[in-house]
N, C-alpha and C. Protein backbone atom coordinates (compact mmCIF):
# COMPACT_ATOMS: atom_id res chain seq x y z
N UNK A 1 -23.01 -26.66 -17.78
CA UNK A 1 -22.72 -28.02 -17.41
C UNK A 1 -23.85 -28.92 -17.92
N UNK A 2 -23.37 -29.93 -18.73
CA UNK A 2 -24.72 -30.81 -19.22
C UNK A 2 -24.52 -32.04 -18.18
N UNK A 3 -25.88 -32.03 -17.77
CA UNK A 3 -26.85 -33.22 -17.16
C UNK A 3 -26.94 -34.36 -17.01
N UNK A 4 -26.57 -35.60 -16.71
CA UNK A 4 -27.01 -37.00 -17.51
C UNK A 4 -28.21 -37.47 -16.45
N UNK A 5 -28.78 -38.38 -16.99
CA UNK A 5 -30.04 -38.82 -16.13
C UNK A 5 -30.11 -40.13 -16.57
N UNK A 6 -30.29 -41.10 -15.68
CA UNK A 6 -30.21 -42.56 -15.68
C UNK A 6 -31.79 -42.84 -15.76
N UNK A 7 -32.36 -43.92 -16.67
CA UNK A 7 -33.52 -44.05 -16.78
C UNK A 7 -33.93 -45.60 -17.38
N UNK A 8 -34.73 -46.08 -16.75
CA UNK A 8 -35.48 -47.23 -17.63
C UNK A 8 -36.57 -46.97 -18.45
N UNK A 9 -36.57 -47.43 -19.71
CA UNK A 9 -37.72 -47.25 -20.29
C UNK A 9 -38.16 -48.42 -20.59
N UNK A 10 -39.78 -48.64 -21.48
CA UNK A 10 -40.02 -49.71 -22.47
C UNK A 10 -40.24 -49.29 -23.71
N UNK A 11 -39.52 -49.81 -24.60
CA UNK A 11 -39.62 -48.83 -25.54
C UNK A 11 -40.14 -49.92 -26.75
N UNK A 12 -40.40 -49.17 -27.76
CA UNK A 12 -41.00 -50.65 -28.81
C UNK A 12 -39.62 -50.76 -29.84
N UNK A 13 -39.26 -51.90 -29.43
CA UNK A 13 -38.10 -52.65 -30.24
C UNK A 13 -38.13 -52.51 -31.79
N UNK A 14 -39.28 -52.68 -32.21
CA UNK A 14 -39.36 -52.53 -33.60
C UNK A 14 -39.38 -50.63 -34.49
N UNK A 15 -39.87 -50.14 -33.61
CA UNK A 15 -39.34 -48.57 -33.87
C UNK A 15 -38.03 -48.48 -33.47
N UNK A 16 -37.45 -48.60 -32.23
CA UNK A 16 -35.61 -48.35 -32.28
C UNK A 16 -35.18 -49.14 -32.88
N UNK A 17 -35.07 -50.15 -33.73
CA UNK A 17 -35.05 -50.80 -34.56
C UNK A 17 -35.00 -50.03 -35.97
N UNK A 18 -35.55 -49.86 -36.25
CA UNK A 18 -36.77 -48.58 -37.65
C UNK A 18 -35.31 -47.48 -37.55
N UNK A 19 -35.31 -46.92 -36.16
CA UNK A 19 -34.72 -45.38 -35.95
C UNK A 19 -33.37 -45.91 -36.16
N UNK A 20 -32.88 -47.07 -35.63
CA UNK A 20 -31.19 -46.77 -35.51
C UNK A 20 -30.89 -47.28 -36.83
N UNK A 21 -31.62 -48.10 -38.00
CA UNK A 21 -31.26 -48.38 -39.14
C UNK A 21 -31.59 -46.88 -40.22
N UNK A 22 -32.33 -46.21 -40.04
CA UNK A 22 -32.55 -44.96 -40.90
C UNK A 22 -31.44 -43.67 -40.36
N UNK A 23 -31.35 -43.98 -39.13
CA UNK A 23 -30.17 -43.12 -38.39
C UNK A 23 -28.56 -42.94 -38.74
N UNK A 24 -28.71 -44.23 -38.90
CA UNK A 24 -26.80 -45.03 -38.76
C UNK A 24 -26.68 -44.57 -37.33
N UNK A 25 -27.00 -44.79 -36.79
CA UNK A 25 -26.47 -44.52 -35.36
C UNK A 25 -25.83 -45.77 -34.70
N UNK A 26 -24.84 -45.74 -33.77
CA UNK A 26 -23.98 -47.16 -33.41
C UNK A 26 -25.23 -47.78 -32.16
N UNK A 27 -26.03 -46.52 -31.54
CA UNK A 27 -26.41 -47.28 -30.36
C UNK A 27 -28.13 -46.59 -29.63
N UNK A 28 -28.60 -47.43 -29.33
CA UNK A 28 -29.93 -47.02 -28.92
C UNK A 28 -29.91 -45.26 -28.28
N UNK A 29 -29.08 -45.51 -27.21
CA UNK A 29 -28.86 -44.04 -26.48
C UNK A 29 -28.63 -42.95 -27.32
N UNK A 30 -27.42 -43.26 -28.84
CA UNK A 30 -27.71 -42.25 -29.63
C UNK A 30 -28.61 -41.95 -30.87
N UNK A 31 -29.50 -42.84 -30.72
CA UNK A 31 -30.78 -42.59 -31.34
C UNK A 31 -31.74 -41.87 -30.70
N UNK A 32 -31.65 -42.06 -28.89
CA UNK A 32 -32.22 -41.31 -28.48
C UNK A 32 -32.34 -39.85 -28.11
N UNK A 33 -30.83 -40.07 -28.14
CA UNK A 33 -30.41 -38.40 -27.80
C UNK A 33 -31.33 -37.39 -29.07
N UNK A 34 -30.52 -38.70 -30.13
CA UNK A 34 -31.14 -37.28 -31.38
C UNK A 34 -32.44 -37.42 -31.83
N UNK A 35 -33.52 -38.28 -31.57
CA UNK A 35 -34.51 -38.23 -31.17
C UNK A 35 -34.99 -37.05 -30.22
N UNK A 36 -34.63 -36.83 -29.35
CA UNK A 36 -34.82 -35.83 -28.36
C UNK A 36 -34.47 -34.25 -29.10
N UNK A 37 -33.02 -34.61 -29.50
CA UNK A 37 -32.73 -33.31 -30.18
C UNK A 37 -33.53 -32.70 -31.29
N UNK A 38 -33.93 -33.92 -31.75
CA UNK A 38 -35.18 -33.52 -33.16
C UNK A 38 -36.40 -32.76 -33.04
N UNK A 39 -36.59 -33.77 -31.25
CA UNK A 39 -38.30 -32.99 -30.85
C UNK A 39 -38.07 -31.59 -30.62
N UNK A 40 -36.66 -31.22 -29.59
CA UNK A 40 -36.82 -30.02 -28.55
C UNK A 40 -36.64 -29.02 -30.41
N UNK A 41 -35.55 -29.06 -30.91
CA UNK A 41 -35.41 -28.26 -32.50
C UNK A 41 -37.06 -27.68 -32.47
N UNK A 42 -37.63 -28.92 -33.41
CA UNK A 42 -38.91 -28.98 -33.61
C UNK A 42 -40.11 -28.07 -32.92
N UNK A 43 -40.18 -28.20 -31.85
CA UNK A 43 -40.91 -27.42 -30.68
C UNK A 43 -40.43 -25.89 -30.55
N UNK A 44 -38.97 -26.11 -30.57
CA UNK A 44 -38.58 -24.35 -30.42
C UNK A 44 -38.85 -23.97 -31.63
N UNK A 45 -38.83 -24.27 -32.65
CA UNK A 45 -39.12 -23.75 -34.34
C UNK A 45 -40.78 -23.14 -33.97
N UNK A 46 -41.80 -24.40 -33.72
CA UNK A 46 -43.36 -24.15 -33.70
C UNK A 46 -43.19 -23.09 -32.63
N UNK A 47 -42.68 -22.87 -31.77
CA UNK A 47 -42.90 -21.80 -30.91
C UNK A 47 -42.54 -20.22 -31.73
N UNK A 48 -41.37 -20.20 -32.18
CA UNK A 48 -40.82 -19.00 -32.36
C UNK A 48 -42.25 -19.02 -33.78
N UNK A 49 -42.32 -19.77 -34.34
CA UNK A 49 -43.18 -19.34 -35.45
C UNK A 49 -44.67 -18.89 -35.04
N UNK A 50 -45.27 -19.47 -33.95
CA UNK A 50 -46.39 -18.74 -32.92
C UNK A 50 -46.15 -17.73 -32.67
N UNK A 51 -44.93 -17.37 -32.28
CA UNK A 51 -44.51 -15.77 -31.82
C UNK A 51 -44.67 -15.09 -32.54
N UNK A 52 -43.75 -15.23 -33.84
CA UNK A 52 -43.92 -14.43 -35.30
C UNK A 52 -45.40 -14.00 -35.64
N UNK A 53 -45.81 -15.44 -35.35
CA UNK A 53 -47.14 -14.84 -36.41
C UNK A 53 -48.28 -14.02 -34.98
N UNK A 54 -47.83 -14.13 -34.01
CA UNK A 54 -48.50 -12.95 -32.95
C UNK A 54 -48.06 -11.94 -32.51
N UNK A 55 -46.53 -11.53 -33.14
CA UNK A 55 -46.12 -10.30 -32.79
C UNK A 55 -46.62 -9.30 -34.46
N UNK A 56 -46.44 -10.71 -35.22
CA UNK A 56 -47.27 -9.42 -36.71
C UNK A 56 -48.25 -9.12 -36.86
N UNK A 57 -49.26 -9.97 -36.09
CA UNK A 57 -50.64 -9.58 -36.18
C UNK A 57 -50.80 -8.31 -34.77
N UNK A 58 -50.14 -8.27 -33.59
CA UNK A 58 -49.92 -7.54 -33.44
C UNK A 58 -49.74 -6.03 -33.83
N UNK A 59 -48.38 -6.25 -34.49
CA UNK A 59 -47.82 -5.04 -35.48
C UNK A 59 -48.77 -4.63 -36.02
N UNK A 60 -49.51 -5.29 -36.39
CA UNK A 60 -50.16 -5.31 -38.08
C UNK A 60 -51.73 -4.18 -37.75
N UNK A 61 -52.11 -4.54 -36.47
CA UNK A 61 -53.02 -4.06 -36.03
C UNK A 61 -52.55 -2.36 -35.60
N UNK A 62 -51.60 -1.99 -35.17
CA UNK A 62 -50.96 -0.79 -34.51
C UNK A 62 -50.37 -0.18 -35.47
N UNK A 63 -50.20 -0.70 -36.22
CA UNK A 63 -49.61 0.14 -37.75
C UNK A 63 -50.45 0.50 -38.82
N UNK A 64 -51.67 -0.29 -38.43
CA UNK A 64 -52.88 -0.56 -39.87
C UNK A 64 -53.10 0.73 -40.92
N UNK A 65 -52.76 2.31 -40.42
CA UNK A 65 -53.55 3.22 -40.54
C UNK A 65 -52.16 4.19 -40.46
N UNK A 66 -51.00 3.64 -40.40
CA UNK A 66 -49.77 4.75 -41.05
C UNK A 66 -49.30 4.20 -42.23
N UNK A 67 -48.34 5.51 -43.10
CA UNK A 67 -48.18 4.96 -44.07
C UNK A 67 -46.69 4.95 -43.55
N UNK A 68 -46.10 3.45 -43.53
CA UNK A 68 -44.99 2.80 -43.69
C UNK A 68 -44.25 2.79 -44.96
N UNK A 69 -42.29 2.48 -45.00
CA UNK A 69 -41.87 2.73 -45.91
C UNK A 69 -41.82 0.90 -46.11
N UNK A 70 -42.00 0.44 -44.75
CA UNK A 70 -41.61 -1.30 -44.77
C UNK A 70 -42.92 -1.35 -44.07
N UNK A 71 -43.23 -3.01 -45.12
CA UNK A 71 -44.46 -3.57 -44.19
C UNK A 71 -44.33 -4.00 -42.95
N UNK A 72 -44.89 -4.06 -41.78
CA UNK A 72 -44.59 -4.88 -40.75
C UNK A 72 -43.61 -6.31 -41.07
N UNK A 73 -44.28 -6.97 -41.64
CA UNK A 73 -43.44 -8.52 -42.08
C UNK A 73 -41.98 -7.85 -42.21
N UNK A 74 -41.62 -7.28 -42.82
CA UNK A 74 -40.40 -7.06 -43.41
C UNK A 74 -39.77 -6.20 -42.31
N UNK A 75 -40.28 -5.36 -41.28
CA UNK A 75 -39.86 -5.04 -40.05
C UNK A 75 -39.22 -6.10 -38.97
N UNK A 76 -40.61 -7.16 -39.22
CA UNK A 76 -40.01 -8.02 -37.73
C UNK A 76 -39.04 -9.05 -38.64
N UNK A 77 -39.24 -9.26 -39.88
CA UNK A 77 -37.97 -10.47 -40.51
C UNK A 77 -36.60 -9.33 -40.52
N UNK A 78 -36.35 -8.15 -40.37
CA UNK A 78 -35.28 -7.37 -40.38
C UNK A 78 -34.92 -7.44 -39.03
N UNK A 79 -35.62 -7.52 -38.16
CA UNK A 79 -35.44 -7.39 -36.57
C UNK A 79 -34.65 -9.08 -36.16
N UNK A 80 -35.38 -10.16 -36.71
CA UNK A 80 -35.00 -11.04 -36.18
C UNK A 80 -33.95 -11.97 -37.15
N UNK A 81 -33.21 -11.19 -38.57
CA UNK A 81 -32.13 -11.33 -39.07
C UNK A 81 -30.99 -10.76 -38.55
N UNK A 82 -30.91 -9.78 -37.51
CA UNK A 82 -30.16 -9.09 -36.42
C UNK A 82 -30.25 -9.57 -35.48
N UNK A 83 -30.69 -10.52 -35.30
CA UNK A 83 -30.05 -11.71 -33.71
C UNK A 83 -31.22 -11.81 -33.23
């Protein structure tokens, strides 16, 4: 079930201004939405890519000293091309 939340803001006229002409968007609210949608994208991307690069250095450390047929990298990009 999605949410709505009623809110006042102040916002600077001349940036939603800026956003809804580079947007095409019909209306402030849907500039904001996808504003919002841009950041949360954005944030979950930098996260999962923090993960990546601490589950390989991880790996990378626990594997250092077998001989593998796949490098780690190519382990966890096989792992996370499977869902």
């Amino acid at each position: 079930m999605i949410g709505c939340m009623r809110t006042n803001i102040v916002l600077n006229e001349a940036l939603v201004e800026e956003a809804l002409r580079l947007s095409g968007a019909r209306s402030k609210r849907a500039v904001i939405e996808e504003a919002l949608r841009v950041y949360v994208d954005h944030k979950s991307h930098e996260k999962r890519r923090e993960s990546y690069a601490a589950r390989l250095s991880a790996l990378e450390r626990r594997t250092g000293k077998l001989a593998l047929r796949q490098t780690p990298g190519e382990v966890l990009r096989a792992d996370r091309e499977r869902g």
